[in-house]
PDB file of N, CA and C in Angstrom:
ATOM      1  N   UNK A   1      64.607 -79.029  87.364  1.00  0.00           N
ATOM      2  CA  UNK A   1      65.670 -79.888  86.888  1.00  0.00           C
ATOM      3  C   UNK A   1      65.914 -79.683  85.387  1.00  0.00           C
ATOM      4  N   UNK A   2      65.307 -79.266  84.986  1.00  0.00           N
ATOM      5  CA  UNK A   2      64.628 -79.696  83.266  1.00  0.00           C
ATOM      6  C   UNK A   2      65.433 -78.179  83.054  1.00  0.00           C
ATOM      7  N   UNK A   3      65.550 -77.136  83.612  1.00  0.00           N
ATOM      8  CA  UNK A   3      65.593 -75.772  83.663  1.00  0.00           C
ATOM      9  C   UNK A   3      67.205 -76.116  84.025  1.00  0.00           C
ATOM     10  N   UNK A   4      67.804 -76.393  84.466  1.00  0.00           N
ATOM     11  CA  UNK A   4      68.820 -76.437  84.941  1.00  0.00           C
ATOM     12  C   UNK A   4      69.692 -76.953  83.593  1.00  0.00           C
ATOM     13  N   UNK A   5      69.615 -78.011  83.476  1.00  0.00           N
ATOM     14  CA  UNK A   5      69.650 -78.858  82.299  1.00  0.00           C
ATOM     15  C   UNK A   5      70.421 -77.897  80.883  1.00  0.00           C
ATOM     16  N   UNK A   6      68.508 -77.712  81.172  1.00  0.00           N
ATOM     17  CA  UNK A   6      69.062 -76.396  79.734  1.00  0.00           C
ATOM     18  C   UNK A   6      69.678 -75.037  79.733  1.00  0.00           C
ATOM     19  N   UNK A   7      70.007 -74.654  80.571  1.00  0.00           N
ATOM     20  CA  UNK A   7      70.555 -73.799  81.160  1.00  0.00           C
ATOM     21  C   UNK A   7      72.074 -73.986  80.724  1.00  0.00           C
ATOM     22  N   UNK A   8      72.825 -75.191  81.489  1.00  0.00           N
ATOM     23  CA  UNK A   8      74.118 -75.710  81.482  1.00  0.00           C
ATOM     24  C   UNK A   8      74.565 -76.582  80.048  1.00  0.00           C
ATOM     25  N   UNK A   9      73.496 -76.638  79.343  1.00  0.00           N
ATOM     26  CA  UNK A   9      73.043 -77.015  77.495  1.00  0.00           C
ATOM     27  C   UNK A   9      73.713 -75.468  76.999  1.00  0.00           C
ATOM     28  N   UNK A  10      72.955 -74.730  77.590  1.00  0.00           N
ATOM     29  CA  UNK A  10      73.050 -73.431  76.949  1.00  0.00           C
ATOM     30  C   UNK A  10      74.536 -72.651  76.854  1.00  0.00           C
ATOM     31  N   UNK A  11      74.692 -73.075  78.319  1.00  0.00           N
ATOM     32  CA  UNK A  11      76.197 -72.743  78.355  1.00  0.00           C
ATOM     33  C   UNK A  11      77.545 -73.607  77.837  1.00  0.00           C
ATOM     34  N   UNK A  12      77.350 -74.459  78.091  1.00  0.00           N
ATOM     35  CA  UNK A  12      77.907 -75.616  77.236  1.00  0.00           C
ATOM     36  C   UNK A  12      78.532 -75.136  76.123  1.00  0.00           C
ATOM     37  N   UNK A  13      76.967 -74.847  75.177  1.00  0.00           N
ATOM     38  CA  UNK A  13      77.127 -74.802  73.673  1.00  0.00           C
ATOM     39  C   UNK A  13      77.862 -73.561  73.349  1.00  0.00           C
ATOM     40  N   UNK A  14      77.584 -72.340  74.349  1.00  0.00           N
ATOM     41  CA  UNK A  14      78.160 -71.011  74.064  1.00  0.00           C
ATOM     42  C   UNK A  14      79.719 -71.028  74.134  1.00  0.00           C
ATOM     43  N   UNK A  15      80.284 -71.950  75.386  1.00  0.00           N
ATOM     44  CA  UNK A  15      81.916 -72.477  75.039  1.00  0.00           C
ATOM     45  C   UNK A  15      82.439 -73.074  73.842  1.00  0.00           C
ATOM     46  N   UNK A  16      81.495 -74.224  73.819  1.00  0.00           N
ATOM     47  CA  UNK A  16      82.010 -74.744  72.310  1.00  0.00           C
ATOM     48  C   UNK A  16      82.211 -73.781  71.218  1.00  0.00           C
ATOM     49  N   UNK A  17      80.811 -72.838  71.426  1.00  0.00           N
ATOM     50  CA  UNK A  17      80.828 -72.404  70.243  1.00  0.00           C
ATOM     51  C   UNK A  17      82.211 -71.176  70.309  1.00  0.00           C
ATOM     52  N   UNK A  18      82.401 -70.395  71.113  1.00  0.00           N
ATOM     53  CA  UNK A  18      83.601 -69.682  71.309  1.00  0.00           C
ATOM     54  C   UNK A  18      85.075 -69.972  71.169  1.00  0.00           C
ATOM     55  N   UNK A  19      85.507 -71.616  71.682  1.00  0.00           N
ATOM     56  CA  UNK A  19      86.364 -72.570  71.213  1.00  0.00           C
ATOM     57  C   UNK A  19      86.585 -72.376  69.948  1.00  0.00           C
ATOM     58  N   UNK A  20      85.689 -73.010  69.021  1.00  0.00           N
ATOM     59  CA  UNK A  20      85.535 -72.984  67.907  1.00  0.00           C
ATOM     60  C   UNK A  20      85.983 -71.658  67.057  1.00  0.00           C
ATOM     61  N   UNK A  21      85.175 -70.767  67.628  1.00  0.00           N
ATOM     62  CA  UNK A  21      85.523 -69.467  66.652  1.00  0.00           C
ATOM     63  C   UNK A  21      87.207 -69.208  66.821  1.00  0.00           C
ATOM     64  N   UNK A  22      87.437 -69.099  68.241  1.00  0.00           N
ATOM     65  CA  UNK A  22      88.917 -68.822  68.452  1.00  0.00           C
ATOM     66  C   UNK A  22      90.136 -70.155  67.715  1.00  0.00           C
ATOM     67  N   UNK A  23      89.456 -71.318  67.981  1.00  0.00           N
ATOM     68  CA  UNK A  23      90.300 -72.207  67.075  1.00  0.00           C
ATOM     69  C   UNK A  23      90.467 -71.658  65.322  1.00  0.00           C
ATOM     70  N   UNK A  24      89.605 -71.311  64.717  1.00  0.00           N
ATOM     71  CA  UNK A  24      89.608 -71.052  63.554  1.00  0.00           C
ATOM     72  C   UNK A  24      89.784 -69.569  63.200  1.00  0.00           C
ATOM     73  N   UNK A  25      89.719 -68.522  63.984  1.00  0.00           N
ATOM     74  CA  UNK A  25      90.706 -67.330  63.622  1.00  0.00           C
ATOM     75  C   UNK A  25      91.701 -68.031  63.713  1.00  0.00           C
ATOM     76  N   UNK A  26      92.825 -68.488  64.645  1.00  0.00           N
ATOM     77  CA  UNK A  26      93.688 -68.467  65.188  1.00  0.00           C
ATOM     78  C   UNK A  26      94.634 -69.512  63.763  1.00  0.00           C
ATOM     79  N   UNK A  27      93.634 -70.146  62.869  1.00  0.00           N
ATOM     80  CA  UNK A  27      94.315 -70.730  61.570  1.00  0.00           C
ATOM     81  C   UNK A  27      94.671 -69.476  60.507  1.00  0.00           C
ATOM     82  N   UNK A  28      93.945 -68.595  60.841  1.00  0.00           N
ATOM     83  CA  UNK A  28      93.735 -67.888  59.511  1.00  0.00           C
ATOM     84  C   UNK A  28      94.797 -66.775  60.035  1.00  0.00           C
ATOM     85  N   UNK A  29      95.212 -65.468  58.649  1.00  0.00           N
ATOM     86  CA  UNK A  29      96.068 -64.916  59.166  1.00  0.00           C
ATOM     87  C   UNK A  29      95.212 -63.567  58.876  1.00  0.00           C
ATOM     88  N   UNK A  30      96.172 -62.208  59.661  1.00  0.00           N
ATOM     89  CA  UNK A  30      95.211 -61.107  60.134  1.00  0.00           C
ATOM     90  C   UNK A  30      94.235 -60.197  59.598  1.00  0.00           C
ATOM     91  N   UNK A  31      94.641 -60.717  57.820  1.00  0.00           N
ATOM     92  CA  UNK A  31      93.642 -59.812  57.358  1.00  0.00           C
ATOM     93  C   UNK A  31      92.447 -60.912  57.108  1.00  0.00           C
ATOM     94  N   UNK A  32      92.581 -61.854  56.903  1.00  0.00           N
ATOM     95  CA  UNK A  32      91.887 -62.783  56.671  1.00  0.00           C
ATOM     96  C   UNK A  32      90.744 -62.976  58.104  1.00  0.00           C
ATOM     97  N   UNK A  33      91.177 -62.905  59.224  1.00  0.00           N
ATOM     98  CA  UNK A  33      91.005 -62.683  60.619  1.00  0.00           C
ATOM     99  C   UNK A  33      89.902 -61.494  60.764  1.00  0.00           C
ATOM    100  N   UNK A  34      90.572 -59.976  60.086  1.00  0.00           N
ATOM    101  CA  UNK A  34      89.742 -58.689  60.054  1.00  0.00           C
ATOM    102  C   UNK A  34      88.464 -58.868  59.104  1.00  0.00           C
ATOM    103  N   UNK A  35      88.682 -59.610  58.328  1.00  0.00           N
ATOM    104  CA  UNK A  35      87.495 -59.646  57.005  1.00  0.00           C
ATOM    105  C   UNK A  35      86.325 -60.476  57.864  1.00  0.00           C
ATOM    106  N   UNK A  36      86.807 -61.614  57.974  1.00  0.00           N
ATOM    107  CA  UNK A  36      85.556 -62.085  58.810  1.00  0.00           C
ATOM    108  C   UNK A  36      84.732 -61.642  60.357  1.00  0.00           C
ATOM    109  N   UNK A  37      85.750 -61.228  60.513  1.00  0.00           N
ATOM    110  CA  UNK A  37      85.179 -59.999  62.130  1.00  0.00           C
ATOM    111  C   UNK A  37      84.177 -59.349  61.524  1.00  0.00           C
ATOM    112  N   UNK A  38      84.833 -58.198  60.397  1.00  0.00           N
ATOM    113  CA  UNK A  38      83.722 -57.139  59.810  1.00  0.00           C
ATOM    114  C   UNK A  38      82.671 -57.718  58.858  1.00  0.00           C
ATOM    115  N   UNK A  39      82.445 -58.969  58.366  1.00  0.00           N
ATOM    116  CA  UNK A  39      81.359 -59.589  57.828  1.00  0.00           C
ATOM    117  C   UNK A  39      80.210 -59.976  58.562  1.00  0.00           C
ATOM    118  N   UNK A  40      81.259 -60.370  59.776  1.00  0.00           N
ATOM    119  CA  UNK A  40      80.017 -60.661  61.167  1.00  0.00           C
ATOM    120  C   UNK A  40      79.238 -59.903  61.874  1.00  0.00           C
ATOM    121  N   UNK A  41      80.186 -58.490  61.830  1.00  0.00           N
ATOM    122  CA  UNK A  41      80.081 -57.147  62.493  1.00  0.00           C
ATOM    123  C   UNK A  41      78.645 -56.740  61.749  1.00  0.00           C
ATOM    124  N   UNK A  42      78.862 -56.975  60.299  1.00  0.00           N
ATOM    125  CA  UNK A  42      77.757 -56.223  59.367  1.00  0.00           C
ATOM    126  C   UNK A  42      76.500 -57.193  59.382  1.00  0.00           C
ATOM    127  N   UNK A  43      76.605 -58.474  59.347  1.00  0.00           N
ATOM    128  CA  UNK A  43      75.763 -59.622  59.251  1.00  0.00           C
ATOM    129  C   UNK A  43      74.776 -59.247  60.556  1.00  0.00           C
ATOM    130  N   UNK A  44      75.379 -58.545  61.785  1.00  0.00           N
ATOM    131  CA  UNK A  44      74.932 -58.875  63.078  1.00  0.00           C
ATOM    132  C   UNK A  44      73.987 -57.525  62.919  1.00  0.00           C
ATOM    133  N   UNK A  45      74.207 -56.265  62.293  1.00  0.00           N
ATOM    134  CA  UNK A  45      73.978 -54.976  62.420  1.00  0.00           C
ATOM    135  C   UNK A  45      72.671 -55.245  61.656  1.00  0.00           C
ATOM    136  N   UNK A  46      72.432 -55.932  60.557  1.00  0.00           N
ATOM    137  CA  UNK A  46      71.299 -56.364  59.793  1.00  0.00           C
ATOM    138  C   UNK A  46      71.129 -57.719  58.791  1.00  0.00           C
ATOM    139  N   UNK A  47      70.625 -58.509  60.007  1.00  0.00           N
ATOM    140  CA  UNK A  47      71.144 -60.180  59.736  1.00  0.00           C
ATOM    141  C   UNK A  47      70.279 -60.583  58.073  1.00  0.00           C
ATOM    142  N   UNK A  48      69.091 -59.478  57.812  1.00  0.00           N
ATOM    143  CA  UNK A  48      68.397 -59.880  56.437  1.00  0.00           C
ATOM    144  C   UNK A  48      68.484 -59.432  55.665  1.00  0.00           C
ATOM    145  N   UNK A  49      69.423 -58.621  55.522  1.00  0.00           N
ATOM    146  CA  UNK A  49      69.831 -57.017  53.825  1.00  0.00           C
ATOM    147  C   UNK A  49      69.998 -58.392  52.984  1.00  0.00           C
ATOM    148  N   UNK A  50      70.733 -59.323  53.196  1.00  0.00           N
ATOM    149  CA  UNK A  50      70.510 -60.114  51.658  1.00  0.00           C
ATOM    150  C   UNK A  50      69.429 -60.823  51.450  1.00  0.00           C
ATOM    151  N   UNK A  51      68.709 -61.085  52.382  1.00  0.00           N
ATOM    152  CA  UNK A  51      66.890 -62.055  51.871  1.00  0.00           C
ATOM    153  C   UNK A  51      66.295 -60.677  51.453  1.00  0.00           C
ATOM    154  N   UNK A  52      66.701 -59.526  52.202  1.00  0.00           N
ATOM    155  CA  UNK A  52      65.883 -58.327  51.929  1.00  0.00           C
ATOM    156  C   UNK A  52      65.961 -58.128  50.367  1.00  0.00           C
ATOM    157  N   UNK A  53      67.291 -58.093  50.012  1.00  0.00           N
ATOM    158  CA  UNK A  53      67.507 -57.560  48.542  1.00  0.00           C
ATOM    159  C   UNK A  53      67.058 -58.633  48.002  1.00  0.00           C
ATOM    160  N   UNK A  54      67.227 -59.788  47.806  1.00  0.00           N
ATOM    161  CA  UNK A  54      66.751 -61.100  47.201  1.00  0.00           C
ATOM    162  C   UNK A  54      64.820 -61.226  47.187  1.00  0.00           C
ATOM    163  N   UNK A  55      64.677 -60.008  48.194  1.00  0.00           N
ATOM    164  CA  UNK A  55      63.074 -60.600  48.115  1.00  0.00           C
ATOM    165  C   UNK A  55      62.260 -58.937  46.876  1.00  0.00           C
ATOM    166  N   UNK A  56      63.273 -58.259  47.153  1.00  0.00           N
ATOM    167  CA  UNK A  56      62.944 -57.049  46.405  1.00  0.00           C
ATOM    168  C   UNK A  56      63.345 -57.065  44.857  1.00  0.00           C
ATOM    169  N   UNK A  57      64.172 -57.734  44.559  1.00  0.00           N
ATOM    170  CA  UNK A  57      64.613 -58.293  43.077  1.00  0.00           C
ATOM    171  C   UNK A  57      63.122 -58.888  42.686  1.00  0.00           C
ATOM    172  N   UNK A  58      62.581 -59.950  43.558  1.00  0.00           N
ATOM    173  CA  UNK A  58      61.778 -60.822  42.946  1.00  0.00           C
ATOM    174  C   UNK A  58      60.542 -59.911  42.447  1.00  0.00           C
ATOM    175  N   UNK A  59      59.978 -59.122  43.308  1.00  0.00           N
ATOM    176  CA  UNK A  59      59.433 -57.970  43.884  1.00  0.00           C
ATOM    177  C   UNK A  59      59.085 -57.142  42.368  1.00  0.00           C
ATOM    178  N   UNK A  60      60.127 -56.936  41.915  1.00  0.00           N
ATOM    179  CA  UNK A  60      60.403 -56.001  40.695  1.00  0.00           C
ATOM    180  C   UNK A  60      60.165 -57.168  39.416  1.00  0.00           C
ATOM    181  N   UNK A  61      60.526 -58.088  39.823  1.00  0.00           N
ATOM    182  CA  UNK A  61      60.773 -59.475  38.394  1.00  0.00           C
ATOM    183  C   UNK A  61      59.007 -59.829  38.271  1.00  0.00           C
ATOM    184  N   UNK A  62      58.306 -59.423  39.474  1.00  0.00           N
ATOM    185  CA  UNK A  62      57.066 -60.111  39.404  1.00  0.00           C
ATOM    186  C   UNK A  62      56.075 -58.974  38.708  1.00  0.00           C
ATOM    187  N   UNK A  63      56.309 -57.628  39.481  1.00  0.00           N
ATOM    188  CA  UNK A  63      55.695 -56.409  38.878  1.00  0.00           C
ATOM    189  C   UNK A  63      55.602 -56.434  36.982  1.00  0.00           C
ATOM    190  N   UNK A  64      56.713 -56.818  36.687  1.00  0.00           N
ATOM    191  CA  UNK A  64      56.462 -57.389  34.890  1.00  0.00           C
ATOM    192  C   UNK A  64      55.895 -58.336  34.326  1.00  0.00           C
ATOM    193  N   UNK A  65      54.987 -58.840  35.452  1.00  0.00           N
ATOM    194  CA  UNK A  65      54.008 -60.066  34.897  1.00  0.00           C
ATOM    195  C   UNK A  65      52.944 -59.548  34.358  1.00  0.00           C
ATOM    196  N   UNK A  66      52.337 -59.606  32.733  1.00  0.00           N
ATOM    197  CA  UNK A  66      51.179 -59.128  32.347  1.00  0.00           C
ATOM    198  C   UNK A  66      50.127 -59.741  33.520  1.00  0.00           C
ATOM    199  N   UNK A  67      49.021 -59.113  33.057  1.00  0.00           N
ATOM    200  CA  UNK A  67      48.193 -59.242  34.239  1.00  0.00           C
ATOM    201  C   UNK A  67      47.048 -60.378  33.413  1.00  0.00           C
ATOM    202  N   UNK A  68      47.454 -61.080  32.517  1.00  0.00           N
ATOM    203  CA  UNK A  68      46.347 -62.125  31.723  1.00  0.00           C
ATOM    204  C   UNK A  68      47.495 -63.016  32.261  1.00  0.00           C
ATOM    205  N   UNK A  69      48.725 -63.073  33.073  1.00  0.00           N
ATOM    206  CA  UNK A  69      49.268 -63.954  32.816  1.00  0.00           C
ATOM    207  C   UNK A  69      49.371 -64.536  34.831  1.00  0.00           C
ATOM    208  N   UNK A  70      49.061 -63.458  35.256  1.00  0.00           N
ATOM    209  CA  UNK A  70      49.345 -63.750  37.162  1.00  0.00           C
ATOM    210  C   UNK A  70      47.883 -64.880  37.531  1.00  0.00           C
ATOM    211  N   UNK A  71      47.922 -65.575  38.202  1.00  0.00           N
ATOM    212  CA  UNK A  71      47.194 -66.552  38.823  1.00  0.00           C
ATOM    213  C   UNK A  71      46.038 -65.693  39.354  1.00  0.00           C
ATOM    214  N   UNK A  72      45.091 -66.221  39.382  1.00  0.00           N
ATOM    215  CA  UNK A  72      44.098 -65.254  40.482  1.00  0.00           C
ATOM    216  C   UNK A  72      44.084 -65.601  42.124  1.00  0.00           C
ATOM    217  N   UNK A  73      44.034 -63.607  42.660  1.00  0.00           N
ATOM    218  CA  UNK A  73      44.680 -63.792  43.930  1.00  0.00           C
ATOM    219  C   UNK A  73      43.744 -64.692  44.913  1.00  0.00           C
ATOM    220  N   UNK A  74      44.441 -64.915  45.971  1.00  0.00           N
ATOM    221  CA  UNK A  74      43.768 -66.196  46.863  1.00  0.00           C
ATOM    222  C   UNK A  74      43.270 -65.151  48.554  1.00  0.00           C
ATOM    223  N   UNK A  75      44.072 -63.710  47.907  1.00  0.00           N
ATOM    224  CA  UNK A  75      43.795 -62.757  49.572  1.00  0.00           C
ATOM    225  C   UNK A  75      42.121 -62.813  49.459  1.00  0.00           C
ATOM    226  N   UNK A  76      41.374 -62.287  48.623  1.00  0.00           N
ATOM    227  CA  UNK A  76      39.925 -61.874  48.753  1.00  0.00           C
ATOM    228  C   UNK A  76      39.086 -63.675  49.282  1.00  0.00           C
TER     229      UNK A  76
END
């Protein structure tokens, strides 16, 4: 029952959520329409290139920490 439930939850939400998308292209006009297709297109192809780059910035910002100045590590 419980399986069923969520199942028809699941599907449910996948209409809404399709509703939705098609309601809100359907405001916008075609290039505006194409831009967000291909943002999604790219978002979907590699959903973390921006935490990726955001974690590799830090990555590099931390490597310039004198070493009298980094915490002592907690791995050992």
């Amino acid at each position: 029952m419980h399986t069923v439930l969520l199942v028809l939850g699941g599907i449910a939400a996948a209409i809404v959520f399709s509703l939705l998308l098609a309601y809100s292209l359907r405001r916008q006009n075609l290039h505006t329409q194409i831009e967000t297709l291909r943002k999604a297109a790219h978002r979907a192809r590699s959903p973390w290139a921006k935490e990726n780059r955001e974690w590799e910035t830090l990555g590099k910002a931390v490597e310039n920490i004198p070493d009298d100045l980094r915490p002592p590590s907690q791995d050992a």
